[in-house]
PDB file of N, CA and C in Angstrom:
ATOM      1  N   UNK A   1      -4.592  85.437  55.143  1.00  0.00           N
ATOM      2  CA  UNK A   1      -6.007  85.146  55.079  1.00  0.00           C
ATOM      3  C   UNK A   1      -6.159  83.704  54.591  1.00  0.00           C
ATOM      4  N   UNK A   2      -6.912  83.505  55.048  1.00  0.00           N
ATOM      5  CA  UNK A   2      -6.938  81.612  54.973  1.00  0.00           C
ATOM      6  C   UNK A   2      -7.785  81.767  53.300  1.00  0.00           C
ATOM      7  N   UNK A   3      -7.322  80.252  52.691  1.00  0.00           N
ATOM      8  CA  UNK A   3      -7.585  80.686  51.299  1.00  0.00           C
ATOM      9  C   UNK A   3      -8.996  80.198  51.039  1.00  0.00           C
ATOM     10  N   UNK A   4     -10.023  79.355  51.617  1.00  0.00           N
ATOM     11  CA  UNK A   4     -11.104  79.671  51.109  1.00  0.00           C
ATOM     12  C   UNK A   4     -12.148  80.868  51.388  1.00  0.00           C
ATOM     13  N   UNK A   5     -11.375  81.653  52.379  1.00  0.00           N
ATOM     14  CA  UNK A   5     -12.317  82.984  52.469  1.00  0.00           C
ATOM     15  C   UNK A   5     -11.731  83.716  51.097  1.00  0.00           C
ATOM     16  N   UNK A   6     -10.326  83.818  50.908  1.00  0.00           N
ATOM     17  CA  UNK A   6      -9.786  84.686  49.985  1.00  0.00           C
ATOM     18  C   UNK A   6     -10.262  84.012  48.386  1.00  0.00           C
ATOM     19  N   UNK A   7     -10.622  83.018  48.408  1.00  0.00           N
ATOM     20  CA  UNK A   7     -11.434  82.686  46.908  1.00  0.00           C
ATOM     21  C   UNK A   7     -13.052  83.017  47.001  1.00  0.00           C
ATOM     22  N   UNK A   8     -13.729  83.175  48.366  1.00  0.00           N
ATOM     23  CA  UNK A   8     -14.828  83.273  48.310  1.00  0.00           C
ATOM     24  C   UNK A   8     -14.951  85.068  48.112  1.00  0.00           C
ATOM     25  N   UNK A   9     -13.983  86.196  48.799  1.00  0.00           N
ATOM     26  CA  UNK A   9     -13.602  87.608  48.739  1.00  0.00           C
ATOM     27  C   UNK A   9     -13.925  87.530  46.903  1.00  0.00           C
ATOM     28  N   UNK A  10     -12.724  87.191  46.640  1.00  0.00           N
ATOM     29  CA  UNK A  10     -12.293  87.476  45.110  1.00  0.00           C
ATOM     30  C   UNK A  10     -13.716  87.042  44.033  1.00  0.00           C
ATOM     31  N   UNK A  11     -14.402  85.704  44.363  1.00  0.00           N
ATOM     32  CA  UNK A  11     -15.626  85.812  43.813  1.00  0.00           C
ATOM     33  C   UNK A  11     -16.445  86.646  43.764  1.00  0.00           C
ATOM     34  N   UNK A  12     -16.606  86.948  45.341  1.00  0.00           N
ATOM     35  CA  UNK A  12     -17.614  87.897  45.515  1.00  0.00           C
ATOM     36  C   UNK A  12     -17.394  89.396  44.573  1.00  0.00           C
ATOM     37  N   UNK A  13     -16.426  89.512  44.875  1.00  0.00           N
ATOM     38  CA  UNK A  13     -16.230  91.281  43.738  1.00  0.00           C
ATOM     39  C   UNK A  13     -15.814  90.893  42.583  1.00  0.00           C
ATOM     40  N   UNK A  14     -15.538  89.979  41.877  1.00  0.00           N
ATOM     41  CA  UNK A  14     -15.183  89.513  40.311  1.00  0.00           C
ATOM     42  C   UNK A  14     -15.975  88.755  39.909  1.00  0.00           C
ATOM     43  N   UNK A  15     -16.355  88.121  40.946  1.00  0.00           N
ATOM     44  CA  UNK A  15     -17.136  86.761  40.170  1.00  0.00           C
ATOM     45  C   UNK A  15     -18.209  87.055  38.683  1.00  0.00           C
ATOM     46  N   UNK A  16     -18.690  88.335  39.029  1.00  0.00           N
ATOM     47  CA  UNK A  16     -19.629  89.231  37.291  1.00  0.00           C
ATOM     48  C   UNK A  16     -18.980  88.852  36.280  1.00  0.00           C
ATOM     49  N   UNK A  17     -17.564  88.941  36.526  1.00  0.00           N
ATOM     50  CA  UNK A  17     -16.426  89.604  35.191  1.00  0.00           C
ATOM     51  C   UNK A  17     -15.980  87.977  34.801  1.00  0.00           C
ATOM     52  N   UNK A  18     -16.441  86.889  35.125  1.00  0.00           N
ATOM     53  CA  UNK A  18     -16.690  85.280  34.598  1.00  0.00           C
ATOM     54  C   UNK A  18     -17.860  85.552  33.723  1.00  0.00           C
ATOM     55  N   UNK A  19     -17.744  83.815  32.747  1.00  0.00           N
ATOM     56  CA  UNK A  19     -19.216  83.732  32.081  1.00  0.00           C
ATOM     57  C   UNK A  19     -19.887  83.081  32.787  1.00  0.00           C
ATOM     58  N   UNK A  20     -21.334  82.846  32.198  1.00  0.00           N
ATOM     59  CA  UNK A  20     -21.515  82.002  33.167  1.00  0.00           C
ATOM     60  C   UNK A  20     -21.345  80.615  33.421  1.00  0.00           C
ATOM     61  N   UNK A  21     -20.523  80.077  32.114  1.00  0.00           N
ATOM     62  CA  UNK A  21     -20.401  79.056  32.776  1.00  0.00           C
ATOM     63  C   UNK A  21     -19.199  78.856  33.430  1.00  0.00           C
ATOM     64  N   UNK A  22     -18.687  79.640  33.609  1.00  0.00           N
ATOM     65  CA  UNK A  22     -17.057  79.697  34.208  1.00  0.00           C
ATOM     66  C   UNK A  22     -17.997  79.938  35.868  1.00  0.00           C
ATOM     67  N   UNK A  23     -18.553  80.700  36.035  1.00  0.00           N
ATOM     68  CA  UNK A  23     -19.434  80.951  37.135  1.00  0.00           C
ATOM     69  C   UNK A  23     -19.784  79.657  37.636  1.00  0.00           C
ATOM     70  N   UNK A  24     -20.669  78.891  37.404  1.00  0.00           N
ATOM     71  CA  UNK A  24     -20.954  77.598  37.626  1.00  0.00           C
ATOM     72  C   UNK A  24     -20.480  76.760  37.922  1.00  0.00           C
ATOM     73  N   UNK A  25     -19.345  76.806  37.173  1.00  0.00           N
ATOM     74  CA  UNK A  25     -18.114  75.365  37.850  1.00  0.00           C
ATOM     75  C   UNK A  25     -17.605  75.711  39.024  1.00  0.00           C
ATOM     76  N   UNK A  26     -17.063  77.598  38.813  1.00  0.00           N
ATOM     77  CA  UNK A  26     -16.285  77.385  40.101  1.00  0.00           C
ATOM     78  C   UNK A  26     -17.316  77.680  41.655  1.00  0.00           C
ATOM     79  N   UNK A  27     -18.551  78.135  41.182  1.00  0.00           N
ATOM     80  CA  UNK A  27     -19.347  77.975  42.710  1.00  0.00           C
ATOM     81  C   UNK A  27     -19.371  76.451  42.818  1.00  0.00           C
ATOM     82  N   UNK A  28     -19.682  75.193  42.193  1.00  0.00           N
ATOM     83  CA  UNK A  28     -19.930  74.483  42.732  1.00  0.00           C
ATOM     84  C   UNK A  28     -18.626  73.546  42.863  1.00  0.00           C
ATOM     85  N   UNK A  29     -17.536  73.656  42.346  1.00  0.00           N
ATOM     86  CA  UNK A  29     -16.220  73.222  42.841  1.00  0.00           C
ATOM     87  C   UNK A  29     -15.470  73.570  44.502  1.00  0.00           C
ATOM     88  N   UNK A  30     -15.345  75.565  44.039  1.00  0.00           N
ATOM     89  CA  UNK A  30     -15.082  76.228  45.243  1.00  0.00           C
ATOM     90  C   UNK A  30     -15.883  76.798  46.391  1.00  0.00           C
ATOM     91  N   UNK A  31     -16.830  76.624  45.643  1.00  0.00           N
ATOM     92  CA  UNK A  31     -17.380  77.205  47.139  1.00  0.00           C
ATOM     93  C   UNK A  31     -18.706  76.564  47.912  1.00  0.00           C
ATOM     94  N   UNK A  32     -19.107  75.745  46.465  1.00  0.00           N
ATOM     95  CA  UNK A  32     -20.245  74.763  47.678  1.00  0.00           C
ATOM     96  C   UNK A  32     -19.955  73.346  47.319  1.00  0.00           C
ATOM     97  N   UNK A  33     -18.384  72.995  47.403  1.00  0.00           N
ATOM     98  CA  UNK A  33     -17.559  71.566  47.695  1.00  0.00           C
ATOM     99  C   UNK A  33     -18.080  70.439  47.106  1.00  0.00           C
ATOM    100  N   UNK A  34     -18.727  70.914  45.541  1.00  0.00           N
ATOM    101  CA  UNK A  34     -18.875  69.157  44.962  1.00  0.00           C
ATOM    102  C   UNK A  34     -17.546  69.225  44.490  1.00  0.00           C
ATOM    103  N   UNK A  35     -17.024  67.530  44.181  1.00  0.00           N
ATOM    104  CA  UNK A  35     -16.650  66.571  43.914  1.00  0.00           C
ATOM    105  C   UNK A  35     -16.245  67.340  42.014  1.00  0.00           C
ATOM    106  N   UNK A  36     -14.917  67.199  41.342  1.00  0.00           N
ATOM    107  CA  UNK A  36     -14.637  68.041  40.253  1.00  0.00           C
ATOM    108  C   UNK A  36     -15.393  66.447  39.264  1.00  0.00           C
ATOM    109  N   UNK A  37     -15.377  65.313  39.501  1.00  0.00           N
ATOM    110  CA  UNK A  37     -16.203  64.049  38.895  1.00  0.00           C
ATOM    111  C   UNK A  37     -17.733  64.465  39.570  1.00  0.00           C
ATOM    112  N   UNK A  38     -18.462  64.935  39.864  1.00  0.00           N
ATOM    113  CA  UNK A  38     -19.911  65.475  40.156  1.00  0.00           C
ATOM    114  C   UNK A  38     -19.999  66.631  39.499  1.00  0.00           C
ATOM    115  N   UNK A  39     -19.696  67.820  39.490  1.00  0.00           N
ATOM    116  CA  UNK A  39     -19.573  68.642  38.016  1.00  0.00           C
ATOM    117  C   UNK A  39     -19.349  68.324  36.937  1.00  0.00           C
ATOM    118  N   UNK A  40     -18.523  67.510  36.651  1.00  0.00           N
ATOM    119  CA  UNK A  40     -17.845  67.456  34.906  1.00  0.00           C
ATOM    120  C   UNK A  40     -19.522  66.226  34.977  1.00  0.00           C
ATOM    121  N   UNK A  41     -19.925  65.525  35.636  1.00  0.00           N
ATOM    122  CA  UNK A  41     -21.446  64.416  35.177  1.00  0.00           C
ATOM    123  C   UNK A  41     -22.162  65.636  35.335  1.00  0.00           C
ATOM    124  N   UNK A  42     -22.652  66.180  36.035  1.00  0.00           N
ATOM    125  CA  UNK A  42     -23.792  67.228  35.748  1.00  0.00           C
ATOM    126  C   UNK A  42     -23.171  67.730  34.881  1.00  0.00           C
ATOM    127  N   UNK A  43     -22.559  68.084  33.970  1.00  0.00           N
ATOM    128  CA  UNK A  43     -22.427  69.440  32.968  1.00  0.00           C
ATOM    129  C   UNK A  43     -22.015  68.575  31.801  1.00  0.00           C
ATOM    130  N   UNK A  44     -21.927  67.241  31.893  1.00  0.00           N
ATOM    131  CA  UNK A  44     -21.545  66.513  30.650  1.00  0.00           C
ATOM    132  C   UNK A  44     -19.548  66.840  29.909  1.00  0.00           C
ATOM    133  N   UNK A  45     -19.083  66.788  30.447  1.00  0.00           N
ATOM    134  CA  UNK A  45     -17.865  67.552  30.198  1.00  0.00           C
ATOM    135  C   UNK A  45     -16.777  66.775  30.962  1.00  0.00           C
ATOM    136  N   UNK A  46     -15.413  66.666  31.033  1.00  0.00           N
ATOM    137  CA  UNK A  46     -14.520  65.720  31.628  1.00  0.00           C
ATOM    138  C   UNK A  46     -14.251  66.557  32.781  1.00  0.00           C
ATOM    139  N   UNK A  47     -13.561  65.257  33.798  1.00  0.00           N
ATOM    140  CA  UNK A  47     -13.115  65.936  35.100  1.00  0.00           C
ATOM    141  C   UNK A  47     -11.906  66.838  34.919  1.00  0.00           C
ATOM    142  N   UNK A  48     -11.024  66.604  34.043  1.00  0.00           N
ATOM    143  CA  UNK A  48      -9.847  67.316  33.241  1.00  0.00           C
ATOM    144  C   UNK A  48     -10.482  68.803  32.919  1.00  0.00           C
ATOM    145  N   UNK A  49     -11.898  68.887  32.338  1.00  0.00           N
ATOM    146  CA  UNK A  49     -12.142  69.870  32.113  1.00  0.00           C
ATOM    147  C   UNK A  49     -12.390  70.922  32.870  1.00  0.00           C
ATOM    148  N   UNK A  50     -13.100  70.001  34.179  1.00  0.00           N
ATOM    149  CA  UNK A  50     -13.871  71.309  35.109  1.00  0.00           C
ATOM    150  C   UNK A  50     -12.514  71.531  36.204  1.00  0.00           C
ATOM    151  N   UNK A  51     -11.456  70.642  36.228  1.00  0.00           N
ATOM    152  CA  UNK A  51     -10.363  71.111  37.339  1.00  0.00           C
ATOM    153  C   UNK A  51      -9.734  72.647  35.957  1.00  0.00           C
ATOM    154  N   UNK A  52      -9.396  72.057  35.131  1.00  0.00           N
ATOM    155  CA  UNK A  52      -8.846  73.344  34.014  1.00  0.00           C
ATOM    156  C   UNK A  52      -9.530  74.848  34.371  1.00  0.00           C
ATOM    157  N   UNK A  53     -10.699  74.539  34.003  1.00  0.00           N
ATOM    158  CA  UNK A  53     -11.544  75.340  34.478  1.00  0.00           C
ATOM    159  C   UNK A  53     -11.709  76.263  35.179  1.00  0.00           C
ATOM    160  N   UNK A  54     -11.765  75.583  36.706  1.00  0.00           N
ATOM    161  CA  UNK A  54     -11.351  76.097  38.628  1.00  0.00           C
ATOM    162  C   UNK A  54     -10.028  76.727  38.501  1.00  0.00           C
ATOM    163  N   UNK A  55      -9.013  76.476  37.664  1.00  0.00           N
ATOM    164  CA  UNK A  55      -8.095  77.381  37.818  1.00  0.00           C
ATOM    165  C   UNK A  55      -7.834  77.862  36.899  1.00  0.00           C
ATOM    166  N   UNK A  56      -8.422  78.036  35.818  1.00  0.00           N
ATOM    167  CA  UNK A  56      -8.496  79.558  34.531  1.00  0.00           C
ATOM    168  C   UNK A  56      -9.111  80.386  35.361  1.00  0.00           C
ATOM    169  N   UNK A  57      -9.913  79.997  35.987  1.00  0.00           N
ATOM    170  CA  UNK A  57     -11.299  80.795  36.791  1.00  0.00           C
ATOM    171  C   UNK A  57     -10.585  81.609  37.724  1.00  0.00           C
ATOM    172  N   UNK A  58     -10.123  80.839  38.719  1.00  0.00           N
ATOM    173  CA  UNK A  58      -9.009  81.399  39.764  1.00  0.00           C
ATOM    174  C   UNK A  58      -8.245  82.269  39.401  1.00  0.00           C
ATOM    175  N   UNK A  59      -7.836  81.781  38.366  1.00  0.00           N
ATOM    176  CA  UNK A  59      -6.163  82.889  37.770  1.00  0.00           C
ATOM    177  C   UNK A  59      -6.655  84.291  37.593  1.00  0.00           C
ATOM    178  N   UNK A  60      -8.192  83.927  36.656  1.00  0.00           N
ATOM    179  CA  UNK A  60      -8.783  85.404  36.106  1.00  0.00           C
ATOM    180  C   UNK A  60      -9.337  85.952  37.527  1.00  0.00           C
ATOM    181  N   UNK A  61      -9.592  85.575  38.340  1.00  0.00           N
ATOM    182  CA  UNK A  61      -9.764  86.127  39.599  1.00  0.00           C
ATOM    183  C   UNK A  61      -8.674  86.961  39.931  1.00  0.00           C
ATOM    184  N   UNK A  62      -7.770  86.497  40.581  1.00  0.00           N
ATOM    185  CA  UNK A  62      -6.347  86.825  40.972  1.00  0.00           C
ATOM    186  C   UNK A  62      -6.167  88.159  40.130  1.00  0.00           C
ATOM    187  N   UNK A  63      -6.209  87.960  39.051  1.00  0.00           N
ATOM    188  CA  UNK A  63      -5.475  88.824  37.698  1.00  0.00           C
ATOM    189  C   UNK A  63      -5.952  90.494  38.136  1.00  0.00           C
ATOM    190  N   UNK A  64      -7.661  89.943  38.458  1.00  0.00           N
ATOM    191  CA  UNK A  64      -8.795  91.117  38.782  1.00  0.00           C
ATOM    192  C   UNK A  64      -8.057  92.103  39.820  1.00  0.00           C
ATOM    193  N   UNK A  65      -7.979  90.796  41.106  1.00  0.00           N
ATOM    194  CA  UNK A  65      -7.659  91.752  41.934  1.00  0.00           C
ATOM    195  C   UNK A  65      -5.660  91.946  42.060  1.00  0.00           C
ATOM    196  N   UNK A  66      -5.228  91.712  41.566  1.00  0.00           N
ATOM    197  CA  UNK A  66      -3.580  92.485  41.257  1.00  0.00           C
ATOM    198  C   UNK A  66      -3.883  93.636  40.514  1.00  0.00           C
ATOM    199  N   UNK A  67      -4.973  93.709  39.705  1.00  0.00           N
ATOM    200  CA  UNK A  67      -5.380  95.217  39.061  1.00  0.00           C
ATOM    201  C   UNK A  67      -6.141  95.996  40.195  1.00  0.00           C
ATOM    202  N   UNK A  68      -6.841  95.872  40.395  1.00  0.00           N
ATOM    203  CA  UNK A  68      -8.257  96.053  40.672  1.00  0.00           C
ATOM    204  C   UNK A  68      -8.004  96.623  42.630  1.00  0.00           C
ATOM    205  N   UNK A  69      -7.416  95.511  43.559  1.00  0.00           N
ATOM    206  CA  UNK A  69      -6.872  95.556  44.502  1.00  0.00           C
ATOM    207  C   UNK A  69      -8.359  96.002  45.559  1.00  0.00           C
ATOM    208  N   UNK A  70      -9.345  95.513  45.260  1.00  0.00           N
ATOM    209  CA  UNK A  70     -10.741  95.556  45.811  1.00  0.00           C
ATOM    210  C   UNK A  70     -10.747  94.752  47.540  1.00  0.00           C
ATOM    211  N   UNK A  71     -10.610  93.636  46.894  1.00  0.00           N
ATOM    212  CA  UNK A  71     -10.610  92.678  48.084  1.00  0.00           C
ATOM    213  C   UNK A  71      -9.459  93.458  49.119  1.00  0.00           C
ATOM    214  N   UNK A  72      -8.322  93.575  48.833  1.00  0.00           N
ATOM    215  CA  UNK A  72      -7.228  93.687  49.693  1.00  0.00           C
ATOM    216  C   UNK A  72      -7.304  95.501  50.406  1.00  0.00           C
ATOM    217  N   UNK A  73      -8.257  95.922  49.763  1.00  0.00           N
ATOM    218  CA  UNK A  73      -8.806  97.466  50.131  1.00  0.00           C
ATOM    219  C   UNK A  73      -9.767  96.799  51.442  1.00  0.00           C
ATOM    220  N   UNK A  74     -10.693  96.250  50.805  1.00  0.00           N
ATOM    221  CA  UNK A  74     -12.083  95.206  51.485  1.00  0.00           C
ATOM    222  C   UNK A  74     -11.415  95.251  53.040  1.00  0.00           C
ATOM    223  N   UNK A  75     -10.394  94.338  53.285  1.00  0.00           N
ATOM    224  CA  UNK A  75     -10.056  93.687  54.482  1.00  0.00           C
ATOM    225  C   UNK A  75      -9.095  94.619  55.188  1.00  0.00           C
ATOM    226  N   UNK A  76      -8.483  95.525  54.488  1.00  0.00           N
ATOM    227  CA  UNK A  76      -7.831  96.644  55.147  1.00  0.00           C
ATOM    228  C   UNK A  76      -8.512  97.616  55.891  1.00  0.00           C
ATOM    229  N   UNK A  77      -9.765  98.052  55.020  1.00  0.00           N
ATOM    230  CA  UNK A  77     -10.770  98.815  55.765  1.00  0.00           C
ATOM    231  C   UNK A  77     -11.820  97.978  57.236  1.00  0.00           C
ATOM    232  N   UNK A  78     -12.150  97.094  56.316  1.00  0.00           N
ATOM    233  CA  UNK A  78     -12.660  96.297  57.906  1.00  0.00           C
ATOM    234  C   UNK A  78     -12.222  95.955  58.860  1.00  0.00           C
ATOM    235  N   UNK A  79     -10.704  95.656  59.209  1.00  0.00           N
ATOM    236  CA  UNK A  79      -9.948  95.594  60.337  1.00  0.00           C
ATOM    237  C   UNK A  79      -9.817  97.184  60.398  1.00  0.00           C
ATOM    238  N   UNK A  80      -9.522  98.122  59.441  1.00  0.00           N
ATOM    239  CA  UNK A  80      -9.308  99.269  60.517  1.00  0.00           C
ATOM    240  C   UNK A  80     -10.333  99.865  61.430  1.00  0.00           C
ATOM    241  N   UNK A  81     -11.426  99.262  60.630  1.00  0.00           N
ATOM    242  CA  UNK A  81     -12.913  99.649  61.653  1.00  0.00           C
ATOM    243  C   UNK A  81     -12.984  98.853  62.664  1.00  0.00           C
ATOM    244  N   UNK A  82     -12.389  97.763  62.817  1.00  0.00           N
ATOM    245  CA  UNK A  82     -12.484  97.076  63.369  1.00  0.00           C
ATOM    246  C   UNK A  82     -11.788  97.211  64.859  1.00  0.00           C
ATOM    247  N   UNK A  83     -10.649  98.059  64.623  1.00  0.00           N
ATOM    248  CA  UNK A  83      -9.943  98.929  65.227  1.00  0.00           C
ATOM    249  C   UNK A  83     -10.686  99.586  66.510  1.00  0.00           C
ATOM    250  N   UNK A  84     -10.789 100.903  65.097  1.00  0.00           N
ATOM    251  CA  UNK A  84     -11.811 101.965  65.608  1.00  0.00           C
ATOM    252  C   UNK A  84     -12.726 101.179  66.777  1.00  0.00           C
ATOM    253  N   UNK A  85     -13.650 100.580  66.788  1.00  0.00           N
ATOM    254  CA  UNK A  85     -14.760 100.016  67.262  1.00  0.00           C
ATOM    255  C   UNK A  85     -13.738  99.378  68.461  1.00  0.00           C
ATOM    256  N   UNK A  86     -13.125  98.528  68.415  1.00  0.00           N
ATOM    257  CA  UNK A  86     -12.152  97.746  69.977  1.00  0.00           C
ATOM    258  C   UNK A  86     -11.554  99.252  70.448  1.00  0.00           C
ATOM    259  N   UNK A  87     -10.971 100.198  70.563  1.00  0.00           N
ATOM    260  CA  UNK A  87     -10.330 101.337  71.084  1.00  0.00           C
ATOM    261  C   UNK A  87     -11.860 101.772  71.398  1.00  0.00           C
ATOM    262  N   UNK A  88     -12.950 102.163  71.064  1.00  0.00           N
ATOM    263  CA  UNK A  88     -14.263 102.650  71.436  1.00  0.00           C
ATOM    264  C   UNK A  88     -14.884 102.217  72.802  1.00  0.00           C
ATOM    265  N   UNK A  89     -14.778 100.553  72.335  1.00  0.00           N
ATOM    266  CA  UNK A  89     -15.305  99.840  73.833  1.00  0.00           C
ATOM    267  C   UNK A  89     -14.508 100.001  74.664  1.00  0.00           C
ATOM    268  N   UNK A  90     -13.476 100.160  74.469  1.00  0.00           N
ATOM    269  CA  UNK A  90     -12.095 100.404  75.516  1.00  0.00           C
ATOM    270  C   UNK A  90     -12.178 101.823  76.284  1.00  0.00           C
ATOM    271  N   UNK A  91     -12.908 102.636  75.821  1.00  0.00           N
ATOM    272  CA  UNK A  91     -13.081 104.217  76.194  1.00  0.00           C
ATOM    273  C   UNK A  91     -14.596 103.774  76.686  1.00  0.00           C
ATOM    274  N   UNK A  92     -15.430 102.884  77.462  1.00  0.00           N
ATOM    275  CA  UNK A  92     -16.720 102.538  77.716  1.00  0.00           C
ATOM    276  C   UNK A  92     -17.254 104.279  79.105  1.00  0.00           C
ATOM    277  N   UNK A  93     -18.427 104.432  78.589  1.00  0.00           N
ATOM    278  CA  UNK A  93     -18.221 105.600  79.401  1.00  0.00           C
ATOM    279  C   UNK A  93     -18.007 107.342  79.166  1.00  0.00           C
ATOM    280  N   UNK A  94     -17.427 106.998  78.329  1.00  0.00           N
ATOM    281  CA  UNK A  94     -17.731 107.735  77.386  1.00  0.00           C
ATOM    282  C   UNK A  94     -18.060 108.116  76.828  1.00  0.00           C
ATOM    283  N   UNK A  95     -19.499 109.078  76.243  1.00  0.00           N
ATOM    284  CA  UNK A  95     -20.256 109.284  75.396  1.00  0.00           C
ATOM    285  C   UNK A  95     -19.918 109.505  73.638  1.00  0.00           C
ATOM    286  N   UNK A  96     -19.000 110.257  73.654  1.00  0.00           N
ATOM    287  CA  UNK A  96     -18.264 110.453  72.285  1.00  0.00           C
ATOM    288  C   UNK A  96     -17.898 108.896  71.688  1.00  0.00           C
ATOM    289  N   UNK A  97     -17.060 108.061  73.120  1.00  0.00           N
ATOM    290  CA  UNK A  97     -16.517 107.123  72.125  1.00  0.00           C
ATOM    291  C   UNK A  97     -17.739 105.943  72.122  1.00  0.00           C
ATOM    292  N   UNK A  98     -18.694 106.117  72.651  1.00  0.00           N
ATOM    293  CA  UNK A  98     -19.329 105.156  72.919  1.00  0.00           C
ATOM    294  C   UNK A  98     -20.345 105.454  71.451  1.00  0.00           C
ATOM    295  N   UNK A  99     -20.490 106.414  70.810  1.00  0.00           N
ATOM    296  CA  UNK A  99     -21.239 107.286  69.792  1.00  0.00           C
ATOM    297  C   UNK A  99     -20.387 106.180  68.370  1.00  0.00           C
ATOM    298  N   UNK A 100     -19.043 106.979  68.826  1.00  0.00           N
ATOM    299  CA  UNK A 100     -18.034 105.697  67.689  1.00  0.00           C
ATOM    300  C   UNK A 100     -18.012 104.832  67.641  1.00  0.00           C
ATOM    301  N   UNK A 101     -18.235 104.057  68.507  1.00  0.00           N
ATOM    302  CA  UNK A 101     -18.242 102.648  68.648  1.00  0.00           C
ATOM    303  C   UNK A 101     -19.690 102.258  68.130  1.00  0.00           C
ATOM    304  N   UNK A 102     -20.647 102.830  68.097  1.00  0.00           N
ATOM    305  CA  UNK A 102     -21.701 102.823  67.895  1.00  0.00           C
ATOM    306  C   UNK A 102     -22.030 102.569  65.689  1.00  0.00           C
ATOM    307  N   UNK A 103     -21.048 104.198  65.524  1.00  0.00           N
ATOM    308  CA  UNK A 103     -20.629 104.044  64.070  1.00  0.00           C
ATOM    309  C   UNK A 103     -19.895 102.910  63.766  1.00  0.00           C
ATOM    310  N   UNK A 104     -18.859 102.791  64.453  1.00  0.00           N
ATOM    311  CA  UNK A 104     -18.098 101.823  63.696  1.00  0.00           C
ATOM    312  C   UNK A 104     -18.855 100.469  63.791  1.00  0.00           C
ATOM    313  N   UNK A 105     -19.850  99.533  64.825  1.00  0.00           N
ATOM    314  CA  UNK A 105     -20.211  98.859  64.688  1.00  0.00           C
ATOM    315  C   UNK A 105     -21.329  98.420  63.188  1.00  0.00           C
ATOM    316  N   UNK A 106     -22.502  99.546  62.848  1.00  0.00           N
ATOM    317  CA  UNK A 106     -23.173  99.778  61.702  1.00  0.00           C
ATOM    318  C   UNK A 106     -22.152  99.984  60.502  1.00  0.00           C
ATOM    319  N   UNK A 107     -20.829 100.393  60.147  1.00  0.00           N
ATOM    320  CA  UNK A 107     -20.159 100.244  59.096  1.00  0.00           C
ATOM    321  C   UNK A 107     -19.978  99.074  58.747  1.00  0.00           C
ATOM    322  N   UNK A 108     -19.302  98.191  59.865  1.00  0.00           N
ATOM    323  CA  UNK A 108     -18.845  96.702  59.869  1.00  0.00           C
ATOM    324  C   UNK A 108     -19.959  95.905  59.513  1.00  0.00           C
ATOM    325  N   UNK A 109     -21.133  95.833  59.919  1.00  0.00           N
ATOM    326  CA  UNK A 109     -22.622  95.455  59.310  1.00  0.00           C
ATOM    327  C   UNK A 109     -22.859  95.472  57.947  1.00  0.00           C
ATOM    328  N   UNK A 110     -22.289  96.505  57.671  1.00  0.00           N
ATOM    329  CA  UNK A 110     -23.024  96.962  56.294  1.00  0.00           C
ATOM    330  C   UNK A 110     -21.367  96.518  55.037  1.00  0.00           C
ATOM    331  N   UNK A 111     -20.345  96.481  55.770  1.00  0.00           N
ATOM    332  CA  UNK A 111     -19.044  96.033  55.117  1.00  0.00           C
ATOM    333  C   UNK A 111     -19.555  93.951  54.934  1.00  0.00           C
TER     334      UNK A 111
END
């Protein structure tokens, strides 16, 4: 998995279990691409500090999911639906599979 989806995954289901200011640095480091010298001036704090930071942040991420194993559940289940749903269209014509394909598309929506 390419790694800024897999830091944006791991935020998304951990990101609570940060403070907030651990929250803060790393959305606007990792995931909406300021500059680690444009954080540490908005927040008054050194660039030393807010890179430290991005990866205490990271680590406690990581840590979450080696326990936790959310994300890596996350992407296991959505490709297997994902599955489901390509074998469905493949059965086109079908009423049953066309019914599944139908489910599996609204799971993936809502995943």
């Amino acid at each position: 998995m390419e790694e800024i989806l897999r830091q944006t995954l791991l935020y998304d289901f951990y990101g609570e279990l940060l403070t907030e200011h651990q929250k803060q640095v790393y959305e606007d480091v990792v995931l909406n691409d300021y500059s680690l010298r444009e954080v540490a001036d908005g927040l008054g704090i050194s660039r030393q500090g807010v890179h430290d930071m991005v990866r205490r942040s990271g680590r406690l991420l990581e840590e979450y999911e080696g326990k936790l194993h959310l994300v890596e559940r996350f992407v296991s289940l959505r490709e297997q639906v994902g599955r489901i749903q390509r074998i469905a269209q493949e059965q086109s014509g079908n009423p049953a599979m066309e019914k599944i394909g139908h489910i599996a598309a609204r799971i993936l929506e809502e995943l």
